[in-house]
C-alpha atoms as a PDB file:
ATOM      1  CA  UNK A   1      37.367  63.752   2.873  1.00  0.00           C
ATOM      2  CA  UNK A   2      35.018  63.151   5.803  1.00  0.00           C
ATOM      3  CA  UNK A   3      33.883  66.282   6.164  1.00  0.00           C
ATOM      4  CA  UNK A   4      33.218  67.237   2.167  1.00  0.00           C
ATOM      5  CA  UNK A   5      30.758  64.118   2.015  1.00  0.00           C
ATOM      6  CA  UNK A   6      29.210  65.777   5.514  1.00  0.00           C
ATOM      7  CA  UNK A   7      29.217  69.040   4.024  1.00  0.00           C
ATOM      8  CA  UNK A   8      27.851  67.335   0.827  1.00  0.00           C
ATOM      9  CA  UNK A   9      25.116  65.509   2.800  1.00  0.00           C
ATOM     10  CA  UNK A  10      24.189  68.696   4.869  1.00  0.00           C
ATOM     11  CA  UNK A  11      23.771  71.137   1.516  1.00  0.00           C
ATOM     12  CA  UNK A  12      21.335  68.112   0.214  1.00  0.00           C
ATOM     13  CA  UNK A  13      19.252  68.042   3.085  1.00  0.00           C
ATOM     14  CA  UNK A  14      18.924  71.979   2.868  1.00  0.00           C
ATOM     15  CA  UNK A  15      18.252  71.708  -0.637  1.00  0.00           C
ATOM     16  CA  UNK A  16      15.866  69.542  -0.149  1.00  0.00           C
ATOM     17  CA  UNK A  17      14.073  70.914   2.958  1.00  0.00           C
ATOM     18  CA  UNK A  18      14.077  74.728   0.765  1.00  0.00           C
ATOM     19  CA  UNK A  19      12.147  72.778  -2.045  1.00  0.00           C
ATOM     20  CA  UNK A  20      10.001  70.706  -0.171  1.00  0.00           C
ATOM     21  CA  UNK A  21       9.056  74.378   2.739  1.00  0.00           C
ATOM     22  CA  UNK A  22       8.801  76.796  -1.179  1.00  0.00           C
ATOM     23  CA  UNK A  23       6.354  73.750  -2.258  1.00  0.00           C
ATOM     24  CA  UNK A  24       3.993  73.775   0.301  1.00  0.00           C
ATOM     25  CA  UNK A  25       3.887  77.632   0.806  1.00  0.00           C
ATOM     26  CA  UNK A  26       3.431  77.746  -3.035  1.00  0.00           C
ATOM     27  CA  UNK A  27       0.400  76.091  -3.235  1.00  0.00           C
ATOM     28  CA  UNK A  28      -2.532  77.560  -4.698  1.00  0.00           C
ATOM     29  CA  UNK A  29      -6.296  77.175  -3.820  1.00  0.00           C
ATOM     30  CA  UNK A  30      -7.831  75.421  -6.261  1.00  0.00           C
ATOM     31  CA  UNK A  31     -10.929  77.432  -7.228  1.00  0.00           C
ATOM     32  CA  UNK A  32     -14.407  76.403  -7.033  1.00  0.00           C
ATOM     33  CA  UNK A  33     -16.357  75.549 -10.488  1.00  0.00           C
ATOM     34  CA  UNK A  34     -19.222  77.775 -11.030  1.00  0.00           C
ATOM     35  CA  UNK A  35     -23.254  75.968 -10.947  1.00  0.00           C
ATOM     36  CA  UNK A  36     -23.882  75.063 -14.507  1.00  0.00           C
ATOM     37  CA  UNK A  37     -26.646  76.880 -15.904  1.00  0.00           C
ATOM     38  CA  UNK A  38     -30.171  75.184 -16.659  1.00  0.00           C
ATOM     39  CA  UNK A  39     -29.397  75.254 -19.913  1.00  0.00           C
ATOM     40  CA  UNK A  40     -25.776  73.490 -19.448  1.00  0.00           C
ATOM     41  CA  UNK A  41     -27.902  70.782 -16.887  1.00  0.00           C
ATOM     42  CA  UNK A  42     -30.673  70.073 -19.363  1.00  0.00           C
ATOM     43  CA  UNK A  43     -31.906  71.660 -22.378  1.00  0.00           C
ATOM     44  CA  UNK A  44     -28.132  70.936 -23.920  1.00  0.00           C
ATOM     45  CA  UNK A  45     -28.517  67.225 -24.260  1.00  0.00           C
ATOM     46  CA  UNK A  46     -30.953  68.305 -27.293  1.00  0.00           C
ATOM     47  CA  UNK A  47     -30.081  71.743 -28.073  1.00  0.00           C
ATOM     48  CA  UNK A  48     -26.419  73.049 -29.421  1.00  0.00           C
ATOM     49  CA  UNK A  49     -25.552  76.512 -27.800  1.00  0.00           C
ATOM     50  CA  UNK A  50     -25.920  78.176 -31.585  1.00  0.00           C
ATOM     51  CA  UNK A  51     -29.334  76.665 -31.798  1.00  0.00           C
ATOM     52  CA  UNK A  52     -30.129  78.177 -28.805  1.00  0.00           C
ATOM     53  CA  UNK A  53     -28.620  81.713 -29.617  1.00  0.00           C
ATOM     54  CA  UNK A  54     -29.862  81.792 -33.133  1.00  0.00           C
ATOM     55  CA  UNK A  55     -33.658  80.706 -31.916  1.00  0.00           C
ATOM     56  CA  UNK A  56     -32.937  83.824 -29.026  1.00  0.00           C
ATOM     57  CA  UNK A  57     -31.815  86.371 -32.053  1.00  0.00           C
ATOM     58  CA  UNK A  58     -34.970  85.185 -33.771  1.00  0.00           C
ATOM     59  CA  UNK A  59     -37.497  85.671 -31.298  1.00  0.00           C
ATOM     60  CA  UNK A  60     -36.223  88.800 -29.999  1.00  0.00           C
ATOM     61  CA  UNK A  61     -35.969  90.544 -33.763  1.00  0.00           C
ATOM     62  CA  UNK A  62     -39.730  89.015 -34.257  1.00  0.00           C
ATOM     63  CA  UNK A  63     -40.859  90.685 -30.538  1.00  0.00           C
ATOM     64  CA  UNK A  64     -39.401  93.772 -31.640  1.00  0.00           C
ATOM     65  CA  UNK A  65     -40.930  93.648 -35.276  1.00  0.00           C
ATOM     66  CA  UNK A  66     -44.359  93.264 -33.905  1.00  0.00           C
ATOM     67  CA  UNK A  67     -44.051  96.197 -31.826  1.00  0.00           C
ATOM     68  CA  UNK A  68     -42.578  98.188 -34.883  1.00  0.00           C
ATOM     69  CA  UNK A  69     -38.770  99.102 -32.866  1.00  0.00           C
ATOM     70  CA  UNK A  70     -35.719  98.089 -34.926  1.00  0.00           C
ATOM     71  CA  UNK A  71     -32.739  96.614 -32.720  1.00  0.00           C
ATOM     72  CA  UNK A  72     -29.622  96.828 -33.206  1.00  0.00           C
ATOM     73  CA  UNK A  73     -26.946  94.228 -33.693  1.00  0.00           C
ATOM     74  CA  UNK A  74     -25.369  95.400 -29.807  1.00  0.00           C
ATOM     75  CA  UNK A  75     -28.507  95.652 -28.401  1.00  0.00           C
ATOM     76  CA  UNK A  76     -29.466  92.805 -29.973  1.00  0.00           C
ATOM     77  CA  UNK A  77     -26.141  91.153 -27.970  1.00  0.00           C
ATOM     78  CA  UNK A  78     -27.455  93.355 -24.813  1.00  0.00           C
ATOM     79  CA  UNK A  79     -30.467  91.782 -24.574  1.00  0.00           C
ATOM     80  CA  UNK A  80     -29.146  87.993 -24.747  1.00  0.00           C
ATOM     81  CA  UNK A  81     -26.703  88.569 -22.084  1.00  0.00           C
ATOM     82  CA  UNK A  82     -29.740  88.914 -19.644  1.00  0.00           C
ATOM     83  CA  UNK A  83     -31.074  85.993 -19.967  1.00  0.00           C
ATOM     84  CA  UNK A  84     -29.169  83.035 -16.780  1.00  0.00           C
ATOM     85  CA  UNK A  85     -30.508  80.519 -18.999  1.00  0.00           C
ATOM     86  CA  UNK A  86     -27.505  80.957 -21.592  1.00  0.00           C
ATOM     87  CA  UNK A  87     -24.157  78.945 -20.666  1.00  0.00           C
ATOM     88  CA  UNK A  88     -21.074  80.265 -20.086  1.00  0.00           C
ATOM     89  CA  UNK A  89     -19.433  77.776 -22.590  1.00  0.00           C
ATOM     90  CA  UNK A  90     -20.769  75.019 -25.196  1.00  0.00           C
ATOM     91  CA  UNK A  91     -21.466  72.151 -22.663  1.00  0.00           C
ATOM     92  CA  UNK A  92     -21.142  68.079 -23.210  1.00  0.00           C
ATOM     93  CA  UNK A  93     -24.355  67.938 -24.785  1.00  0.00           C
ATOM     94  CA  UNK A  94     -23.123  67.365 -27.988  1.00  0.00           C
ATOM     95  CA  UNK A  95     -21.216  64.426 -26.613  1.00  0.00           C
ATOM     96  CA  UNK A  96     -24.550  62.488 -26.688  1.00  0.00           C
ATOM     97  CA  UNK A  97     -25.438  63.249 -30.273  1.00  0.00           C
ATOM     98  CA  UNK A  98     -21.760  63.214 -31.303  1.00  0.00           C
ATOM     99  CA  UNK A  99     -20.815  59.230 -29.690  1.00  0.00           C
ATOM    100  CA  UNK A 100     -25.142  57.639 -29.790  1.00  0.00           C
ATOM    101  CA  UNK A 101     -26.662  59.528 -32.776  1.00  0.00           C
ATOM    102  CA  UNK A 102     -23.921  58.192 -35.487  1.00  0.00           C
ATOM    103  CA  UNK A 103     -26.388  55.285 -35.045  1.00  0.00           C
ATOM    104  CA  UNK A 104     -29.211  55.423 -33.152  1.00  0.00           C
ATOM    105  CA  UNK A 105     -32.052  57.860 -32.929  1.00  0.00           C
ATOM    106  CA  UNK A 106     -32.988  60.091 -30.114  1.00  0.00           C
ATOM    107  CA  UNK A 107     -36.542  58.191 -29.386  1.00  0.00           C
ATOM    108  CA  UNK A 108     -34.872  54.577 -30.029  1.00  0.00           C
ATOM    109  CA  UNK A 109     -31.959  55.586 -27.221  1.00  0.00           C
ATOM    110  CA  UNK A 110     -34.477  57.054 -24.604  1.00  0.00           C
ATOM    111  CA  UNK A 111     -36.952  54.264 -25.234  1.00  0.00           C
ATOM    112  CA  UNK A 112     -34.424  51.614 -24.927  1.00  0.00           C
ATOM    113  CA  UNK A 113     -32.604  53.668 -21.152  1.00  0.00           C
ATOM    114  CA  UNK A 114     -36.685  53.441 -19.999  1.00  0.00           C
ATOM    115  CA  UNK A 115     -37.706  50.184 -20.576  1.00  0.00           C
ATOM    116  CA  UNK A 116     -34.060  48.495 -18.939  1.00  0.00           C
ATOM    117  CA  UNK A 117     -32.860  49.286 -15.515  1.00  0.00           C
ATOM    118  CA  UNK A 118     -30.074  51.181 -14.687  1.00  0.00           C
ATOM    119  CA  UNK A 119     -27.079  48.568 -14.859  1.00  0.00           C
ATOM    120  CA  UNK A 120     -28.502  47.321 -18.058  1.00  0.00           C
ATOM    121  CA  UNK A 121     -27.858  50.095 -19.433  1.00  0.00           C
ATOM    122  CA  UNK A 122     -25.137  51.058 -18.079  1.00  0.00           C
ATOM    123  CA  UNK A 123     -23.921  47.732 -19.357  1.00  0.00           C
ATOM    124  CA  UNK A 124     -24.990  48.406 -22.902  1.00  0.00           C
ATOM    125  CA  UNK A 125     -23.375  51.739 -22.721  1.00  0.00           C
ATOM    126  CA  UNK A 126     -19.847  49.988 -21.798  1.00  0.00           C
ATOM    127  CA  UNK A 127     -20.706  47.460 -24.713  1.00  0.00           C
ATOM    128  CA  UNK A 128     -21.188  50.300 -27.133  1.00  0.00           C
ATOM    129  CA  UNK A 129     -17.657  51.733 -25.628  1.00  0.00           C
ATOM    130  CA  UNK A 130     -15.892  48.598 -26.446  1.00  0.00           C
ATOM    131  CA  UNK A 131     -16.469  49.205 -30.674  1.00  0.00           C
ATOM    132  CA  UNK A 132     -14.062  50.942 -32.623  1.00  0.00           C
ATOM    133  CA  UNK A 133     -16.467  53.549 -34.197  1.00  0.00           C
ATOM    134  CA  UNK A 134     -18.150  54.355 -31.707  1.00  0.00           C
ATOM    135  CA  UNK A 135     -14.769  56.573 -30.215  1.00  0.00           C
ATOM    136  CA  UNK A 136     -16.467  56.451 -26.722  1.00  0.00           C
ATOM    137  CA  UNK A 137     -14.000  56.871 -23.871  1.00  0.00           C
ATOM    138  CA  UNK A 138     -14.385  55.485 -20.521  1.00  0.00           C
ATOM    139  CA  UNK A 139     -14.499  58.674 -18.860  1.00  0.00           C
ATOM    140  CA  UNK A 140     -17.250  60.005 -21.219  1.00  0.00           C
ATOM    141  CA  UNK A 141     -19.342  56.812 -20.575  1.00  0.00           C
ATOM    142  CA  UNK A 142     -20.828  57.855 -16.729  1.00  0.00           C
ATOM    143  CA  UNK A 143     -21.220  61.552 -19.031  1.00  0.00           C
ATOM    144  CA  UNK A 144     -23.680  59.837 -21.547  1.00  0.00           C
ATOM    145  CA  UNK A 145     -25.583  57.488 -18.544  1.00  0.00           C
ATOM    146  CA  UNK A 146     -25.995  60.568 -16.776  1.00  0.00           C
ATOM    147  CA  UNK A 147     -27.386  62.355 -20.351  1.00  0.00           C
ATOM    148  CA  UNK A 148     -29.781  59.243 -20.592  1.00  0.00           C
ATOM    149  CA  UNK A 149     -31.144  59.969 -16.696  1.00  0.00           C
ATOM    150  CA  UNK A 150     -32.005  63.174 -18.142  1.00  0.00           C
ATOM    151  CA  UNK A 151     -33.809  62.429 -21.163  1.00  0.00           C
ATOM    152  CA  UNK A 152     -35.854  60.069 -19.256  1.00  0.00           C
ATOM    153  CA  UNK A 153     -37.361  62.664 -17.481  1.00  0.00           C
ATOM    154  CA  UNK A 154     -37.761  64.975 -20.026  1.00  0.00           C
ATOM    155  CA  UNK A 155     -39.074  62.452 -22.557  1.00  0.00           C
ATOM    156  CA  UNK A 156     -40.612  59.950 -20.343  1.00  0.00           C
ATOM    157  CA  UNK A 157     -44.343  60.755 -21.147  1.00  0.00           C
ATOM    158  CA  UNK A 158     -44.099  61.192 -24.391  1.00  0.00           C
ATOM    159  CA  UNK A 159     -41.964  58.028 -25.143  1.00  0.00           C
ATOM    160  CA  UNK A 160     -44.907  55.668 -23.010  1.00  0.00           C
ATOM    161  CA  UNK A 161     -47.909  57.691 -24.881  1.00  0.00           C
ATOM    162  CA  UNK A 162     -46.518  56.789 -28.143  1.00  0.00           C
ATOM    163  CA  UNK A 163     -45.977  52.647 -26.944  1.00  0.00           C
ATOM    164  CA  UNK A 164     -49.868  53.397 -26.011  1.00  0.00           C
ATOM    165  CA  UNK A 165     -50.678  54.697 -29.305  1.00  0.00           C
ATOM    166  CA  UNK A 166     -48.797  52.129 -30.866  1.00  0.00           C
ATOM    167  CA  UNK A 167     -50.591  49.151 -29.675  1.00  0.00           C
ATOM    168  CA  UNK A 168     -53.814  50.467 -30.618  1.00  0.00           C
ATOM    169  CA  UNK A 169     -53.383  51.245 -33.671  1.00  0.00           C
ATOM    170  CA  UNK A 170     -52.137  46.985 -33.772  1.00  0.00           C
ATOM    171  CA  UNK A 171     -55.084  46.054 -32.026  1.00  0.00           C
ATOM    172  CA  UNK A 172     -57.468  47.887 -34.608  1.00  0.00           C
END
């Protein structure tokens, strides 16, 4: 009886030294994620990959019309896969415009990130996570901050020569 439960015990500890050598010689590298695209860093918290496309088509077909050469549909395709600025897939941009435009506008949101510091608005970004509607998850909140870093340097100008604009026109 002694020796079954040794026997017992020593086919466990092989088992479980065979599973535990196959699991570390099984491992695979994990690979590396490829650079997003300029597009996929920051023209896509404004611009949906179709609106990008379809503006592409458009302005191709209209270069081609002025110089009198149809294109063809896989040319057409040809031609777009050329350009780097495309992104491999339809990034997070929508995210912003899906979750912050059900309520708020574009200028009201990027106004609002500029004039408050960065925990402020982080803050108000957690706030607007906390309400039912707004379907905001805590890992897509640090996703939207970071969209609202980037609109403020795309939009900053404009945003502050508008305020400008605004007061004169009060004053006079």
């Amino acid at each position: 009886m002694k020796r079954v439960k040794i026997f017992g015990l020593f086919l466990l500890l092989l088992t479980v030294a065979f599973v535990w050598t196959f699991a570390q010689t099984s491992k695979k590298p994990v690979p590396k994620m490829p650079q997003p695209t300029a597009f996929e860093e920051r023209c896509s918290i404004c611009h949906t990959l179709q609106d990008v496309r379809m503006g592409m088509e458009k302005i191709i077909q209209e270069m081609h019309q002025k110089a009198g050469i149809k294109i063809s549909e896989q040319s057409l395709k040809e031609v777009e896969a050329t350009f780097t600025l495309l992104p491999r897939e339809e990034p997070q941009k929508s995210l912003f415009q899906e979750k912050c435009g059900k309520c708020h506008s574009l200028a009201m949101v990027v106004k609002a990130h500029q004039t408050k510091d960065d925990a402020e608005m982080q803050a108000i970004i957690e706030k607007m996570a906390e309400k039912k509607k707004s379907g905001i998850s805590k890992e897509e909140i640090e996703k939207i901050h970071q969209s609202m870093l980037m609109l403020n340097e795309i939009y900053e100008p404009d945003v502050e020569l508008k305020e400008e604009e605004e007061k004169k026109k009060q004053q006079n």
